[in-house]
Each structure stands twice: as structure tokens, then as C-alpha cells.
Protein backbone atom coordinates (compact mmCIF):
# COMPACT_ATOMS: atom_id res chain seq x y z
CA UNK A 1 15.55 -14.70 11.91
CA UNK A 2 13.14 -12.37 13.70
CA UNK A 3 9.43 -13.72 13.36
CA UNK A 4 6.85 -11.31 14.00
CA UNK A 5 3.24 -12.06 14.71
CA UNK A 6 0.83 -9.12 14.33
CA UNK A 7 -2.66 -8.65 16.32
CA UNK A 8 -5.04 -5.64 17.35
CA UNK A 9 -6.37 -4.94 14.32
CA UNK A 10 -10.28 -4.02 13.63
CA UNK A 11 -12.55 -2.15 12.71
CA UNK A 12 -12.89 1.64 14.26
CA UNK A 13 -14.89 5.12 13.12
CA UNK A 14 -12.92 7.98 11.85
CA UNK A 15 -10.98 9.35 14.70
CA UNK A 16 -10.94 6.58 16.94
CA UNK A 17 -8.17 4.70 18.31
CA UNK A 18 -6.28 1.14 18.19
CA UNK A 19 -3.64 -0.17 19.42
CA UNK A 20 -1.53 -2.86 17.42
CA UNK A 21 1.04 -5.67 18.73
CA UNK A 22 3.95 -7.06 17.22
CA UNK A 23 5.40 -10.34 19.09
CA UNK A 24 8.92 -11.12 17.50
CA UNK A 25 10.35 -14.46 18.08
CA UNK A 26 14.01 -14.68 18.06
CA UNK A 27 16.77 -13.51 20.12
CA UNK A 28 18.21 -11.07 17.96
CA UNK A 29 14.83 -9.06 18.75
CA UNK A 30 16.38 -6.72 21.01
CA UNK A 31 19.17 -6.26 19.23
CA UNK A 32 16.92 -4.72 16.05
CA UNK A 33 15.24 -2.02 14.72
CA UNK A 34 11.77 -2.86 14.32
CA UNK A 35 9.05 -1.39 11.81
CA UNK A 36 6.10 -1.06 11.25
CA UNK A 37 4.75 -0.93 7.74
CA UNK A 38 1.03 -0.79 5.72
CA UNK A 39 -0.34 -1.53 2.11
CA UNK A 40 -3.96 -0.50 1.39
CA UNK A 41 -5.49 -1.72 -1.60
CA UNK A 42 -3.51 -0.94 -4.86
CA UNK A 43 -0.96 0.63 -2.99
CA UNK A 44 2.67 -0.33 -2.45
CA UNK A 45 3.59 -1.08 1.26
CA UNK A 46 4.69 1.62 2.83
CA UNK A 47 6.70 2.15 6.13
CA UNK A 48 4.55 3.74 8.76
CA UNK A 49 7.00 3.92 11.81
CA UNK A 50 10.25 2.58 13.10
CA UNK A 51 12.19 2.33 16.56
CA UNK A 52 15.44 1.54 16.83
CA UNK A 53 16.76 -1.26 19.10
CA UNK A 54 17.83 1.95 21.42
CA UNK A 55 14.00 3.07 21.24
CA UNK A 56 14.82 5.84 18.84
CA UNK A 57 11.36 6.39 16.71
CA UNK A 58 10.82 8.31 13.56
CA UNK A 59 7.61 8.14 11.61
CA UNK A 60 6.34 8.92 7.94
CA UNK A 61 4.68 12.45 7.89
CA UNK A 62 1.05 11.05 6.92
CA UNK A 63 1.25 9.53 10.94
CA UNK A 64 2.98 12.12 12.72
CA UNK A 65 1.65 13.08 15.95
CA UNK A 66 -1.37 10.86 15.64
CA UNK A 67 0.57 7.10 15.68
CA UNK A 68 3.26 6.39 18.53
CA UNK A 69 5.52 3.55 18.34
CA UNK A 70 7.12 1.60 21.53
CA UNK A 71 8.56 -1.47 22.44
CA UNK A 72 8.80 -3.97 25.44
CA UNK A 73 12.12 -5.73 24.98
CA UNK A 74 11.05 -8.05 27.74
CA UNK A 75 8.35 -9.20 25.43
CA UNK A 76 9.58 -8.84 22.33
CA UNK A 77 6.94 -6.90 21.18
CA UNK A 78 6.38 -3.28 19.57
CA UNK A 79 3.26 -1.53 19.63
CA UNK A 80 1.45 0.65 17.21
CA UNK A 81 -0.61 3.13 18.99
CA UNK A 82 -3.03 4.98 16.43
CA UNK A 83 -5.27 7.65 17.74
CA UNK A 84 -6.80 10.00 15.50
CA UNK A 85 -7.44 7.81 12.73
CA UNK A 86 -8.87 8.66 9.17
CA UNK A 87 -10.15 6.31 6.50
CA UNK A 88 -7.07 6.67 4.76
CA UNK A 89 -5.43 4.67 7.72
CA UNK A 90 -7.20 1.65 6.21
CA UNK A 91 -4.92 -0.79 5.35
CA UNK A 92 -2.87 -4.16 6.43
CA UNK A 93 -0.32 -3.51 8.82
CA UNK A 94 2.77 -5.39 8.82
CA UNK A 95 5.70 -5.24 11.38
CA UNK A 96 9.07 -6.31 10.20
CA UNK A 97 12.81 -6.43 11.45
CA UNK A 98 15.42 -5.02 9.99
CA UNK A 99 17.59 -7.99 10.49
CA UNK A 100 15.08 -10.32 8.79
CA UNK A 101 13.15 -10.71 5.19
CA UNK A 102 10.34 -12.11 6.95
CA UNK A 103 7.22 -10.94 7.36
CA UNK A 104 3.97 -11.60 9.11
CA UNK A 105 0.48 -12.40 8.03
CA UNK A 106 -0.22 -8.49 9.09
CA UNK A 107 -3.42 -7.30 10.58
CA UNK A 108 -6.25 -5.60 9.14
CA UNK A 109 -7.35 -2.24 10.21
CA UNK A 110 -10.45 0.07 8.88
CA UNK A 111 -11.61 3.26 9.65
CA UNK A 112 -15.45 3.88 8.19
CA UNK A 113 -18.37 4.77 9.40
């Protein structure tokens, strides 16, 4: 199983910038495609953005060219980079592998001013 552990969250004004981790125990890690998902309030969880264990990316259209994902497979770790963010951003991300059911405790981020 492929345990992640989410950080970087906050809080950040519209159109400013975070960057989240992901650190993914297990050696299967490199071996997976890993994603990054969100659920705001109300909302069903939704997948944000997704590399491929080749470092293929694709991302949902609400994200596109503002969010960039990468990963370190030295690490084990992806990263969420999220410039340009809006206050619909808000919400707890989650990164998950698509080898595993589990999922971490996620990380809050807002946008507000």
C-alpha cells in the first residue's frame, strides 16, 4: 500500500500561490500514478491532477494552466503547484495512488481576502 502524507496547505488571497507536498510511503511509489484530488464543502471529491509513474500529467479543466503537478521519485513525493488561485480553489486536498484505497488526512487550502 502507498501511504501518502499531505502538507503545504494555508491560507492565501485570491491569486496567490502555494505549493502542496505529497510524501508516499511504500515502494510501489514509483511504480504509480499519483493524484491529486479536492472536496470543498458539500461537494464530492473531485480529481484535480494526475502524473503518471512516467511523469505524464493531465489536469481537470477548472486547473489548467494555473496548477502544475511533478514528482521527485527519489522522495516519493508529488507536488501541487497552484498559482493563480481563486476562492473557488478552497477546499481539502487529498493525494492518492492509484495502486492504493488509502488516503491521507489531506490539507486545507483557502483563498479569501
Amino acid at each position: 500500500q502507498v501511504q501518502p502524507v499531505e502538507s503545504g496547505g494555508g491560507w492565501v488571497q485570491p491569486g496567490g500561490s502555494l505549493r502542496l507536498s505529497c510524501v508516499a510511503s511504500g515502494r510501489a511509489f514509483r511504480f504509480s500514478a499519483m493524484g491529486w484530488y479536492r472536496q470543498a464543502p458539500e461537494k464530492q471529491r473531485e480529481l484535480v491532477a494526475r502524473i503518471t509513474s512516467g511523469g505524464t500529467s493531465t489536469y481537470a479543466d477548472s486547473v489548467k494552466g494555473r496548477f502544475t503537478i511533478s514528482r521527485d521519485n527519489a522522495k516519493n513525493t508529488v507536488y501541487l503547484q497552484m498559482n493563480s488561485l481563486k476562492p473557488e480553489d478552497t477546499a481539502v486536498y487529498y493525494c492518492k495512488s492509484d495502486l492504493s484505497l488509502v488516503w491521507g488526512q489531506g490539507t486545507q487550502v483557502t483563498v479569501s481576502s
